[in-house]
N, C-alpha and C. Protein backbone atom coordinates (compact mmCIF):
# COMPACT_ATOMS: atom_id res chain seq x y z
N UNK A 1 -25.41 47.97 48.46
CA UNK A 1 -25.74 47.41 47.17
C UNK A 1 -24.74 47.84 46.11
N UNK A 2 -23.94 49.22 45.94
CA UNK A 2 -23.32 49.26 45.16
C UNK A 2 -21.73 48.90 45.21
N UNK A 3 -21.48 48.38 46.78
CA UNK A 3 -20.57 47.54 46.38
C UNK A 3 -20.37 46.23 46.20
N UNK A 4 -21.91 45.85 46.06
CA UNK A 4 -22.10 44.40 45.94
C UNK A 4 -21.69 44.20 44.26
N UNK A 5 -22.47 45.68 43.69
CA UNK A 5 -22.51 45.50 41.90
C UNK A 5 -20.97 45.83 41.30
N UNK A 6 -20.23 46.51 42.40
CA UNK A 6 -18.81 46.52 42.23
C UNK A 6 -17.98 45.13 41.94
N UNK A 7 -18.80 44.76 42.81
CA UNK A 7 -17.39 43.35 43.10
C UNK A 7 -18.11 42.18 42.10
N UNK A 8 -19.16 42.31 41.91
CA UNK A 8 -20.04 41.43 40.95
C UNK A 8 -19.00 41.94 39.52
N UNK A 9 -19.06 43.34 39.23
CA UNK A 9 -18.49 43.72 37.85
C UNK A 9 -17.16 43.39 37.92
N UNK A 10 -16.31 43.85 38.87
CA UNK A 10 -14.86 43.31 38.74
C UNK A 10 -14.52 41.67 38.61
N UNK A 11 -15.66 40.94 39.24
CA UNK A 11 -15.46 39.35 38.91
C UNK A 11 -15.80 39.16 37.36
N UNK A 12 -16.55 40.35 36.50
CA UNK A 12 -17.58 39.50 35.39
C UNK A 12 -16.04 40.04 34.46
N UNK A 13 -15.25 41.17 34.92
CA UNK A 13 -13.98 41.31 34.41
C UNK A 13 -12.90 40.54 34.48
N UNK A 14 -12.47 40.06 35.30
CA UNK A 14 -11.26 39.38 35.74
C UNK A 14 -12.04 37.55 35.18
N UNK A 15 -13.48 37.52 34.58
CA UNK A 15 -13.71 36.06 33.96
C UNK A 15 -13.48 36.56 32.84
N UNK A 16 -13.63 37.97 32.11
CA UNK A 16 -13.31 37.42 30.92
C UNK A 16 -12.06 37.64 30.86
N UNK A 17 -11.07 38.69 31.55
CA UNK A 17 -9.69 38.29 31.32
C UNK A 17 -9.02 36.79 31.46
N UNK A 18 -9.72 36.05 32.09
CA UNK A 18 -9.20 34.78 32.18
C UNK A 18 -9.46 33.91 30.91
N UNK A 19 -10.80 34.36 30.65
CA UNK A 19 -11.48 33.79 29.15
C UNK A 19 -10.10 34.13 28.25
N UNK A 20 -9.92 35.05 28.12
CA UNK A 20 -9.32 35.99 27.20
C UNK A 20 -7.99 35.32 27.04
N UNK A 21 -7.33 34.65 28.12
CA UNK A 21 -5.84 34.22 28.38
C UNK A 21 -5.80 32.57 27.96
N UNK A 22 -7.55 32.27 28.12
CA UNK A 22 -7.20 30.92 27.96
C UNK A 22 -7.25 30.44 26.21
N UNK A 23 -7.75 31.44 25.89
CA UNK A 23 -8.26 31.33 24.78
C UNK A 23 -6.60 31.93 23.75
N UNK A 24 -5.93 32.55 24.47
CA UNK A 24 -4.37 32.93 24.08
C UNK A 24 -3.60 31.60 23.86
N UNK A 25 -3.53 31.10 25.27
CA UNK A 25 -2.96 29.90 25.15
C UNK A 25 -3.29 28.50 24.39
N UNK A 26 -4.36 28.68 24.13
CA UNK A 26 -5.07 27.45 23.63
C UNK A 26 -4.27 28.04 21.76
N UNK A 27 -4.61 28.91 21.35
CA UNK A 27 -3.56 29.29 20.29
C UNK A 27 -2.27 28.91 20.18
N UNK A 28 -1.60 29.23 21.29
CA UNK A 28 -0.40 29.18 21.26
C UNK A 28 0.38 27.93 21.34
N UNK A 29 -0.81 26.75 22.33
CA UNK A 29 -0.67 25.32 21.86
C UNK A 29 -0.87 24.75 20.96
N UNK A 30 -2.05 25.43 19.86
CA UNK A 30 -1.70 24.70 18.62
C UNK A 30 -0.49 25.13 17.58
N UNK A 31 -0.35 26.32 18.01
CA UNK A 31 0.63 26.82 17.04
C UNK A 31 2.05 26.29 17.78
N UNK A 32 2.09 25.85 18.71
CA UNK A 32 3.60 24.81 19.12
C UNK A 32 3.10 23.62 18.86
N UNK A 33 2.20 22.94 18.57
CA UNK A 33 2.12 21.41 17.87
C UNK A 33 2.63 21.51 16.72
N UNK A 34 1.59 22.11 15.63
CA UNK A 34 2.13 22.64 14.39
C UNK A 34 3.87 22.58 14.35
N UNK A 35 4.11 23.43 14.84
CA UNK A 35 5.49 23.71 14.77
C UNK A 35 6.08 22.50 14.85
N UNK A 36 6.43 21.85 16.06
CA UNK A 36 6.63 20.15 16.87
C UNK A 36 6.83 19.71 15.59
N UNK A 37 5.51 19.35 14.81
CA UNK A 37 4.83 18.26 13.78
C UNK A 37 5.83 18.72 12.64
N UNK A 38 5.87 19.72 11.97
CA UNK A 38 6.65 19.90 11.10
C UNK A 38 8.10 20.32 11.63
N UNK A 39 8.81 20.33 12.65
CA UNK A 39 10.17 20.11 13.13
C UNK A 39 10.62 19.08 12.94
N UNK A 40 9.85 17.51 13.39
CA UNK A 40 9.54 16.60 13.22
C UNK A 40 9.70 15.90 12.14
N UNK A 41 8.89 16.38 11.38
CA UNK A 41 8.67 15.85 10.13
C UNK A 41 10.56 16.17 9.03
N UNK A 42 10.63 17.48 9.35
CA UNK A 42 11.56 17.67 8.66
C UNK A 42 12.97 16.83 9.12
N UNK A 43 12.98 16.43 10.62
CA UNK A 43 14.30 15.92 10.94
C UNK A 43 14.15 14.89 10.38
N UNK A 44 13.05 14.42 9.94
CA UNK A 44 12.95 12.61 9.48
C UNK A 44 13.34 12.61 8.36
N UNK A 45 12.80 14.13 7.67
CA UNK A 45 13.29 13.95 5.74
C UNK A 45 14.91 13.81 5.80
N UNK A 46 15.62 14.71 6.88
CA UNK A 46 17.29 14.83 6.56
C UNK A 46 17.72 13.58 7.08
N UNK A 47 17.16 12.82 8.15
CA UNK A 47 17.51 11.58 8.67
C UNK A 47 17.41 10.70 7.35
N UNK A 48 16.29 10.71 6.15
CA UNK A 48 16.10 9.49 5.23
C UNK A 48 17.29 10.10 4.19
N UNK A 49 17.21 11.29 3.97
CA UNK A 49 18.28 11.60 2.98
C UNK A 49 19.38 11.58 3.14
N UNK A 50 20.24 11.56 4.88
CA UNK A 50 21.44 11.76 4.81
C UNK A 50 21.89 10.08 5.34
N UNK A 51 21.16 9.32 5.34
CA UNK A 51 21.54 7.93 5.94
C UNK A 51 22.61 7.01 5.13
N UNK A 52 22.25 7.39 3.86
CA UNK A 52 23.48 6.54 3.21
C UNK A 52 24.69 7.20 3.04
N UNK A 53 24.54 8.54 3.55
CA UNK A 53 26.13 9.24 3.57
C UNK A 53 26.99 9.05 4.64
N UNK A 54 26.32 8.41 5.75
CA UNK A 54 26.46 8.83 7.21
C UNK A 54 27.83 7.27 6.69
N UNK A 55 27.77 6.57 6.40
CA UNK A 55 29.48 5.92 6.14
C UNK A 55 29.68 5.36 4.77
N UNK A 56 29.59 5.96 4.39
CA UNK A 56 29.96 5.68 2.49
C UNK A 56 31.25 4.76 3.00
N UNK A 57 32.03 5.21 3.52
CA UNK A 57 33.69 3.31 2.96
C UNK A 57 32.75 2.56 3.64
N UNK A 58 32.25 1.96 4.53
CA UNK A 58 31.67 0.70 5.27
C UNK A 58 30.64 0.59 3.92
N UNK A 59 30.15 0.56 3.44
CA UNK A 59 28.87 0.64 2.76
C UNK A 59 29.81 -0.07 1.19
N UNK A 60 30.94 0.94 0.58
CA UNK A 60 31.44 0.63 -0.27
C UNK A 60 32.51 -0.63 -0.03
N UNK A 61 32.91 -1.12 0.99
CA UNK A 61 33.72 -2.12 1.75
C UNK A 61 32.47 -3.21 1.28
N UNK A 62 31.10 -3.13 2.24
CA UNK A 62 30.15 -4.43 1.92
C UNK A 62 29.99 -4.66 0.57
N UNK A 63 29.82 -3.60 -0.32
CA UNK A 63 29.42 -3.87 -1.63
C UNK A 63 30.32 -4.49 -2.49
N UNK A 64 31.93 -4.44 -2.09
CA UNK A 64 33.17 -5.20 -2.67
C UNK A 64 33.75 -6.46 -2.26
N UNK A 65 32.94 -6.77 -1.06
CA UNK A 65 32.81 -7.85 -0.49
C UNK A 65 34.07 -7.48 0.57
């Protein structure tokens, strides 16, 4: 019997270490979305801001006909 309550306790351990890991990662996936989302977000702001620099003569060529 008491190595039945052994191996009973080492399983009720090794669930919550697993609890414990999933519950790590589940953090750590939102905190890499987050991240993603605003990586994201920011390449789009320098993409809208730097688009009309990206060929100023072609741009100034159309506008002079």
């Amino acid at each position: 019997m008491a190595v039945t309550k052994l191996i009973s306790m080492k399983n009720d351990n090794t669930l919550q270490k697993i609890q414990r890991l999933e519950e790590k990662i589940d953090r750590l996936q939102k905190s890499l979305t987050r991240l993603e989302r605003k990586l994201s977000d920011h390449i789009d702001f320098i993409d809208r801001v730097y688009e009309p620099l990206r060929s100023p003569i072609s741009k100034i060529k159309n506008f002079f006909g």
